[in-house]
PDB file of N, CA and C in Angstrom:
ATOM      1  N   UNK A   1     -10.602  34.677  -7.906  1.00  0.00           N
ATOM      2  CA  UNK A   1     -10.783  34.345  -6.496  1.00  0.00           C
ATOM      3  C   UNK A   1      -9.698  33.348  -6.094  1.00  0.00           C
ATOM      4  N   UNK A   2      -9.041  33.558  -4.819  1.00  0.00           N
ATOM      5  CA  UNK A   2      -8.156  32.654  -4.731  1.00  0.00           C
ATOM      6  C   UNK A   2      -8.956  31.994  -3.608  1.00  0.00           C
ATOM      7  N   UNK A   3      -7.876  30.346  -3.613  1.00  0.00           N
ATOM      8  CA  UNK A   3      -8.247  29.743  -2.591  1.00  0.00           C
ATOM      9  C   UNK A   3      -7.240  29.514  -1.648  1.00  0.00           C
ATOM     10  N   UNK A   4      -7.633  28.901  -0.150  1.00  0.00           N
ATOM     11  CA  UNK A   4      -6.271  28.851   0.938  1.00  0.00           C
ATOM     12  C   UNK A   4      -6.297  27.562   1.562  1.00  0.00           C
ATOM     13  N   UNK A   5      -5.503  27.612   2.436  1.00  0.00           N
ATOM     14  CA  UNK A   5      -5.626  26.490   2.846  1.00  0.00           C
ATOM     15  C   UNK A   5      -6.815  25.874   4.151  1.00  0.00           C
ATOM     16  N   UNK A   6      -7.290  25.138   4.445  1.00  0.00           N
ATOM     17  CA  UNK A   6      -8.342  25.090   5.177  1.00  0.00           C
ATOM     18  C   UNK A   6      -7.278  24.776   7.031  1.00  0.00           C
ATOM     19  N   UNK A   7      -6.575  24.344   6.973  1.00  0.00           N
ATOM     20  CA  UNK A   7      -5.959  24.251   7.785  1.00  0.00           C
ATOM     21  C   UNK A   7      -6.260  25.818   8.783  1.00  0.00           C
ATOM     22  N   UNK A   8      -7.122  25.410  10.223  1.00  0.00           N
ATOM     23  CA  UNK A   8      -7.053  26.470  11.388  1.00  0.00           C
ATOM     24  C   UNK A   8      -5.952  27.603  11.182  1.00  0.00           C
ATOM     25  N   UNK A   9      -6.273  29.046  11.467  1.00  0.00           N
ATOM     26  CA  UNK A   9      -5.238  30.099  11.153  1.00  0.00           C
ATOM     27  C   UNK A   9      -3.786  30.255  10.200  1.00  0.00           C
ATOM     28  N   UNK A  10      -4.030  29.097   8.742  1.00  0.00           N
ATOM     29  CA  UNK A  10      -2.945  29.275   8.070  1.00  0.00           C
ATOM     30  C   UNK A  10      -3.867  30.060   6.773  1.00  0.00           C
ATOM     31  N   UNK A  11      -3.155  30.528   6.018  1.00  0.00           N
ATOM     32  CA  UNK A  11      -3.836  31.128   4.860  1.00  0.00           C
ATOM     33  C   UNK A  11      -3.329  31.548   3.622  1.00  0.00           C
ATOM     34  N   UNK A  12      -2.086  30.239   3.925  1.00  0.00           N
ATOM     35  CA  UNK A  12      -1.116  30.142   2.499  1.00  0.00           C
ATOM     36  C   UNK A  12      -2.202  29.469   1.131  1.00  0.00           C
ATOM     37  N   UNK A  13      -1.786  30.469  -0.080  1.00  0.00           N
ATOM     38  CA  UNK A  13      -2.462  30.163  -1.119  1.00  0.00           C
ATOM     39  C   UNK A  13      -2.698  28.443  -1.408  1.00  0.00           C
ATOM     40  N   UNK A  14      -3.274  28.072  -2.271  1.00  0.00           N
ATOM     41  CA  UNK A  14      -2.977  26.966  -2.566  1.00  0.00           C
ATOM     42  C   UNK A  14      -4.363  26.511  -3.798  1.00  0.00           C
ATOM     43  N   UNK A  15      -4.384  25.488  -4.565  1.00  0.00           N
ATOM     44  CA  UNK A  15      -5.177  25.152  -5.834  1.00  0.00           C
ATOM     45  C   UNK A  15      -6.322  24.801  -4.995  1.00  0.00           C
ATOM     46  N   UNK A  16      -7.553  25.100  -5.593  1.00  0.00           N
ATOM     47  CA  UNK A  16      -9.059  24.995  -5.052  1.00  0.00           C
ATOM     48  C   UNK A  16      -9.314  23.622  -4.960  1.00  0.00           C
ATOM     49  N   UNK A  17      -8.374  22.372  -5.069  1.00  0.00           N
ATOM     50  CA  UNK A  17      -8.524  21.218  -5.344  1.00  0.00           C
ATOM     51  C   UNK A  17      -7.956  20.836  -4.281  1.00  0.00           C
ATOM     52  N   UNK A  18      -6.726  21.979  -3.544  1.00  0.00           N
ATOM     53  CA  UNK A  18      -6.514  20.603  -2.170  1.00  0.00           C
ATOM     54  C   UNK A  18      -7.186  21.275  -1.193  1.00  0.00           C
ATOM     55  N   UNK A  19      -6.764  20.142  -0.154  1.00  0.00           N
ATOM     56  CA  UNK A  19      -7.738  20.848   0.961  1.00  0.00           C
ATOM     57  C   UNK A  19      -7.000  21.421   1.672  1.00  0.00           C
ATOM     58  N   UNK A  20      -5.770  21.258   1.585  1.00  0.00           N
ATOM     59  CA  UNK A  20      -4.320  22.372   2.800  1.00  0.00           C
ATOM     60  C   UNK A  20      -3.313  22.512   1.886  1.00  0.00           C
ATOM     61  N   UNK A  21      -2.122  23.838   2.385  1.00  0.00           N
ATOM     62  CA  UNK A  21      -1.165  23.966   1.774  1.00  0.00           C
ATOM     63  C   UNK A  21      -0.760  22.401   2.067  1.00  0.00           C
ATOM     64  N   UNK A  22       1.262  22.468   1.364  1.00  0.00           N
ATOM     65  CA  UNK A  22       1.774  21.260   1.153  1.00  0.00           C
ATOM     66  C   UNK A  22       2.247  21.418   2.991  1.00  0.00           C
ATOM     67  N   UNK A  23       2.767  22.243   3.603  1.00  0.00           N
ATOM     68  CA  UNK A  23       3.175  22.025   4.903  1.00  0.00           C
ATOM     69  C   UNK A  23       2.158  21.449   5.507  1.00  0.00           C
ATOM     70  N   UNK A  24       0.775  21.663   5.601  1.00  0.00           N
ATOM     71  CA  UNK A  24      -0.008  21.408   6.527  1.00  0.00           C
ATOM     72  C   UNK A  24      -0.587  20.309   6.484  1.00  0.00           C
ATOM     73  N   UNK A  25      -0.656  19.983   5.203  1.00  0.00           N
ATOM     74  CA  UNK A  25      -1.099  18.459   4.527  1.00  0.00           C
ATOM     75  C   UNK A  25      -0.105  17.229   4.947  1.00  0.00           C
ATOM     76  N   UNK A  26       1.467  18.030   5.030  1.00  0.00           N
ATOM     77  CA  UNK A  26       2.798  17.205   5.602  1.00  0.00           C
ATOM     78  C   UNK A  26       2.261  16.839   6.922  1.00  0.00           C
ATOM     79  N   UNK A  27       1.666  17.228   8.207  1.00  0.00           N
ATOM     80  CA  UNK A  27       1.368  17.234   9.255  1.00  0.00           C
ATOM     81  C   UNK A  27       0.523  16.453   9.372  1.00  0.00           C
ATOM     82  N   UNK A  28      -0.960  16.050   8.498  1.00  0.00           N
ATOM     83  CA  UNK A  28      -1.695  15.414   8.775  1.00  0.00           C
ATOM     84  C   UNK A  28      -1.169  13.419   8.531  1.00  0.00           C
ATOM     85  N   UNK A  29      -1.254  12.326   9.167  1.00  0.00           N
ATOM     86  CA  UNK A  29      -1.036  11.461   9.465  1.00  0.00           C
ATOM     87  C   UNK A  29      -1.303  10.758   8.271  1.00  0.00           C
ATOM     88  N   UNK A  30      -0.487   9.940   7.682  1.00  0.00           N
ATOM     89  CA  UNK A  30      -0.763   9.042   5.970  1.00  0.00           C
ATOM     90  C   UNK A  30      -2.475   8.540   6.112  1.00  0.00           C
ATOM     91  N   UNK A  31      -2.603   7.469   7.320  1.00  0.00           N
ATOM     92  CA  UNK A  31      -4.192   7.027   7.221  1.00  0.00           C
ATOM     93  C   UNK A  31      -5.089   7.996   6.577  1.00  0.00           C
ATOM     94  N   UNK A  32      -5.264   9.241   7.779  1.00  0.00           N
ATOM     95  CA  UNK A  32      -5.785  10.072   7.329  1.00  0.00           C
ATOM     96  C   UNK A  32      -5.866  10.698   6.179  1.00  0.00           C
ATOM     97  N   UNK A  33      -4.464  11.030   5.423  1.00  0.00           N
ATOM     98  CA  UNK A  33      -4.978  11.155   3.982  1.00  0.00           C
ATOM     99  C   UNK A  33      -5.494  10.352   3.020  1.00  0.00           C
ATOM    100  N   UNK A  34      -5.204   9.472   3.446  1.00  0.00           N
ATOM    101  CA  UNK A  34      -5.937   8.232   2.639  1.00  0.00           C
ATOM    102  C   UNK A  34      -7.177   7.717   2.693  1.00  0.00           C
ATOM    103  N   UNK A  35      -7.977   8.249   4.201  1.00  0.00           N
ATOM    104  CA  UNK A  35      -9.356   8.887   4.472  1.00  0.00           C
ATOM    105  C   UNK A  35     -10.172   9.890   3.322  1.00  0.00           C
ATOM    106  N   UNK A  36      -9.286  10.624   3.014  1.00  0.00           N
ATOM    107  CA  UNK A  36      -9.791  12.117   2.622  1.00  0.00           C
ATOM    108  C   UNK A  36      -9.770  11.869   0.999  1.00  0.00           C
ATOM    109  N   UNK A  37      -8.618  11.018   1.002  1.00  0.00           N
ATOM    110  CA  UNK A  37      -8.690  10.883  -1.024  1.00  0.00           C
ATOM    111  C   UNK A  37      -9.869   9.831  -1.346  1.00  0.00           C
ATOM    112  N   UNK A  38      -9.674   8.835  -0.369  1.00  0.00           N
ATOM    113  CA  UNK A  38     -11.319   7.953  -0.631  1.00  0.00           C
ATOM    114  C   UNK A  38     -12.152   7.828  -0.162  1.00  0.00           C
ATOM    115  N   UNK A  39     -12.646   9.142   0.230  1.00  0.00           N
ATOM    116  CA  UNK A  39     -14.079   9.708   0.806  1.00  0.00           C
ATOM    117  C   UNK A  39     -14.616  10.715  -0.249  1.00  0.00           C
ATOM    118  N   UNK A  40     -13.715  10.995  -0.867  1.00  0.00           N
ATOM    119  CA  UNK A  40     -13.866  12.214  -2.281  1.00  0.00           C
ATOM    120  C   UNK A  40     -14.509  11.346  -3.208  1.00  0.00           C
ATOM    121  N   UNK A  41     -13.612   9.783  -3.807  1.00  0.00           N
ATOM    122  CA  UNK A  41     -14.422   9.852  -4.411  1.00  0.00           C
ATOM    123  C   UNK A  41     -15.502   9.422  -4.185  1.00  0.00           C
ATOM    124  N   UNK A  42     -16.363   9.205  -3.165  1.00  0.00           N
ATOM    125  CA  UNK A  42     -17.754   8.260  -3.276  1.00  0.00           C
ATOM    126  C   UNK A  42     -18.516   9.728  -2.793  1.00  0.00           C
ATOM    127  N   UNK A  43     -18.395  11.001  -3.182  1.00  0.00           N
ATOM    128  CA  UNK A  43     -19.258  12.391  -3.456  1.00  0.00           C
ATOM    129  C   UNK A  43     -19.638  12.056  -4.748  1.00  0.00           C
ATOM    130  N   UNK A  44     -21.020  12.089  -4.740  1.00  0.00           N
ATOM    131  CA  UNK A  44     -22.370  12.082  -5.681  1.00  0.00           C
ATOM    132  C   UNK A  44     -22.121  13.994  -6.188  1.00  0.00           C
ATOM    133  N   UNK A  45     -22.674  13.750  -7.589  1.00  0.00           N
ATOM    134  CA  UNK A  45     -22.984  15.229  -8.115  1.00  0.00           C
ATOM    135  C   UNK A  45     -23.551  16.164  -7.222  1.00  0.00           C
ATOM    136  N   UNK A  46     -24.468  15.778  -6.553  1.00  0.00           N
ATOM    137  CA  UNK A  46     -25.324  16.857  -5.851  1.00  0.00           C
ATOM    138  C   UNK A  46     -24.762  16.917  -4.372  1.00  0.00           C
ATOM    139  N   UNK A  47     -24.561  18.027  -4.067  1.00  0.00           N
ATOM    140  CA  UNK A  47     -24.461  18.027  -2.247  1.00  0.00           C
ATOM    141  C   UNK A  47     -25.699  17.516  -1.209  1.00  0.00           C
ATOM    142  N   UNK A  48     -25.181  15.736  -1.244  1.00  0.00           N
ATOM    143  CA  UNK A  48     -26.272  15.580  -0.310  1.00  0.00           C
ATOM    144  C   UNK A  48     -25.366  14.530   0.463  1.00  0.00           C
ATOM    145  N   UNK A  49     -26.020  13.436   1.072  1.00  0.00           N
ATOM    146  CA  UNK A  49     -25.068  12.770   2.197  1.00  0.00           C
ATOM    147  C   UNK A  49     -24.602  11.929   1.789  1.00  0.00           C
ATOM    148  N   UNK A  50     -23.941  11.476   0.386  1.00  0.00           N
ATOM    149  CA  UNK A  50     -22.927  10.871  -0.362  1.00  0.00           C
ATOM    150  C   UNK A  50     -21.648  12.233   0.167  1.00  0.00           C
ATOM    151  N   UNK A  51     -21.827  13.210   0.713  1.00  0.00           N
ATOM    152  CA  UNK A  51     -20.538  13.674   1.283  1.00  0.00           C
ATOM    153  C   UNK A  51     -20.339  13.229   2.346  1.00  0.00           C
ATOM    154  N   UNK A  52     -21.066  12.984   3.223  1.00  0.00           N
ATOM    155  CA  UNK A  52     -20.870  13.106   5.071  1.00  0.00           C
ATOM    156  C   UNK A  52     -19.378  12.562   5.024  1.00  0.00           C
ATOM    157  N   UNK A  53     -19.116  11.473   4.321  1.00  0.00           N
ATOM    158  CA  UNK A  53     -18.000  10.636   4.813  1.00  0.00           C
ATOM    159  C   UNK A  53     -16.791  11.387   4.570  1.00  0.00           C
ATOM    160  N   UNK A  54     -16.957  11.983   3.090  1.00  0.00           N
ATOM    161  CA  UNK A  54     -15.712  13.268   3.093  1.00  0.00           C
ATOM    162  C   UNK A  54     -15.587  14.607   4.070  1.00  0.00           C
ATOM    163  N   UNK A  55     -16.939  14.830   4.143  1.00  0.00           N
ATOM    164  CA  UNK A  55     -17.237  16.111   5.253  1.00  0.00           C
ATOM    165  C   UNK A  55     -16.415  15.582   6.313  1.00  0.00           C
ATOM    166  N   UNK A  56     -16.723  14.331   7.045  1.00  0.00           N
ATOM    167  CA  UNK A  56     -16.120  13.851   8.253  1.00  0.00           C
ATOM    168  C   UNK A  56     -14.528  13.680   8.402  1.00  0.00           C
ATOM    169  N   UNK A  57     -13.798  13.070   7.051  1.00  0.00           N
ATOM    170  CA  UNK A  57     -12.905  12.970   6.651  1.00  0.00           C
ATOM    171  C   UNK A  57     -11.629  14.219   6.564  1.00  0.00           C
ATOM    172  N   UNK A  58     -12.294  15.218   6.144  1.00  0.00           N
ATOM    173  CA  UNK A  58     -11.686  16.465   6.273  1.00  0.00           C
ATOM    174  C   UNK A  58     -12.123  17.458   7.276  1.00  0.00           C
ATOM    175  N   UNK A  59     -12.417  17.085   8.334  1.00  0.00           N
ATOM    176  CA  UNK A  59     -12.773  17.986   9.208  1.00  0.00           C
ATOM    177  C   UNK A  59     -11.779  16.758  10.364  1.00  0.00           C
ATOM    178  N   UNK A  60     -11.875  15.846  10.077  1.00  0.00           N
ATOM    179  CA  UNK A  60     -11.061  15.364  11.191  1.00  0.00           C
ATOM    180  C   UNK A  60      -9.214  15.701  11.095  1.00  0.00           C
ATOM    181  N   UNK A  61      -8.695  15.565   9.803  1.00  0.00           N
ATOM    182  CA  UNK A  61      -7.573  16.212   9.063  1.00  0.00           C
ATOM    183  C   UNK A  61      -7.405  17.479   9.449  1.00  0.00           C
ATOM    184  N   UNK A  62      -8.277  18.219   8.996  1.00  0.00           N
ATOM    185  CA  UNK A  62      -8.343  20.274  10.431  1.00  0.00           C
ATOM    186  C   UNK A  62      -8.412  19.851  11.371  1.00  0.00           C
ATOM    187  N   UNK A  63      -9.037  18.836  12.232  1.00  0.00           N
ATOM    188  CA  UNK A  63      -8.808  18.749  13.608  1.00  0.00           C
ATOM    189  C   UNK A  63      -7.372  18.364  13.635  1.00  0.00           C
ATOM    190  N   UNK A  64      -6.847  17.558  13.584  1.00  0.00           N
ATOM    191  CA  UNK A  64      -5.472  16.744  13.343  1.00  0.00           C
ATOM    192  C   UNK A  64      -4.665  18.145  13.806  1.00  0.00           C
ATOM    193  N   UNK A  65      -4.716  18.579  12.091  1.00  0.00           N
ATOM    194  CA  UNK A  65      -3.606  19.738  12.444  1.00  0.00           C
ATOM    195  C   UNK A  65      -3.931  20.969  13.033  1.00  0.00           C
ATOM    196  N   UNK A  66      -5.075  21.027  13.766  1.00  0.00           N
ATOM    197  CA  UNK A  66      -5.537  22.197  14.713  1.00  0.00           C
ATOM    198  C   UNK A  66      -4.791  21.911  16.235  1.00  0.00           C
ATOM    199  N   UNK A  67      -4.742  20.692  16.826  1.00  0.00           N
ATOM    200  CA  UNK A  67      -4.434  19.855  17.712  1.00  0.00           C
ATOM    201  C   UNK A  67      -3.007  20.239  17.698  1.00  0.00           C
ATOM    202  N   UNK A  68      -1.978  19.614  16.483  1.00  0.00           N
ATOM    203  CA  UNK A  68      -0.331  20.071  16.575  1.00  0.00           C
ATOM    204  C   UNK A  68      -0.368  21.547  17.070  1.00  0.00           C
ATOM    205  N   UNK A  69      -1.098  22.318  16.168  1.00  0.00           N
ATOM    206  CA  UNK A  69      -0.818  23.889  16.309  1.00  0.00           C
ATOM    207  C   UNK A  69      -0.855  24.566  17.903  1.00  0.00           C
ATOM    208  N   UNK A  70      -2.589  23.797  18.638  1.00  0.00           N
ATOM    209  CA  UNK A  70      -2.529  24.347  19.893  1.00  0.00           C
ATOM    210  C   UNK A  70      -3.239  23.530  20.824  1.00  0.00           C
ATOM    211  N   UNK A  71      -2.533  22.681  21.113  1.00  0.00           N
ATOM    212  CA  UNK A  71      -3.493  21.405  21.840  1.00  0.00           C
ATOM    213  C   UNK A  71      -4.364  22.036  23.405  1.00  0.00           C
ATOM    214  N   UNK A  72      -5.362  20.593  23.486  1.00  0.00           N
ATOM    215  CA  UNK A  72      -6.289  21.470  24.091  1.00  0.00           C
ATOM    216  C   UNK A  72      -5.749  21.035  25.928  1.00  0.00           C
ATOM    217  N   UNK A  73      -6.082  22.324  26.383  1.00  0.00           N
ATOM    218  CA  UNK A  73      -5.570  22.339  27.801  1.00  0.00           C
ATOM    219  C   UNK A  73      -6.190  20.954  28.202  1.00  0.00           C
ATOM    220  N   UNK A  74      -5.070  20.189  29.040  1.00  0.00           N
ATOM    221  CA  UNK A  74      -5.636  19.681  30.286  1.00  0.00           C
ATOM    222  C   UNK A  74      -5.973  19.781  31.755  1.00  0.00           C
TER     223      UNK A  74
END
């Protein structure tokens, strides 16, 4: 099974460990990755709300680079 990148309409391969190819990950803002690497680790074994903060973390990172790709009308 392969995995892709989570990044909105891209679907370049990439290791089940990141969360975007390397272009799209280039796009998202340093803070923000630095959101996303230390929100990972404070995920507990079990999927429960020891994620939210990563859930939040990487969904704001897809927003990020959803935004470059096609910002929203004003």
């Amino acid at each position: 099974m392969s995995h892709h990148c989570h990044a909105l309409g891209c679907k370049a391969a990439c290791p089940p460990r990141w969360l975007m190819c390397r272009a799209c990950w280039a796009q998202v803002p340093r803070d923000m990755q630095d959101e996303v690497y230390r929100t990972v680790k404070l995920r507990g074994p079990c999927c429960d709300a020891t994620w939210a903060p990563w859930w939040r973390a990487q969904a704001n990172a897809i927003h990020h680079v959803a935004m470059l790709k096609a910002p929203s009308p004003k």
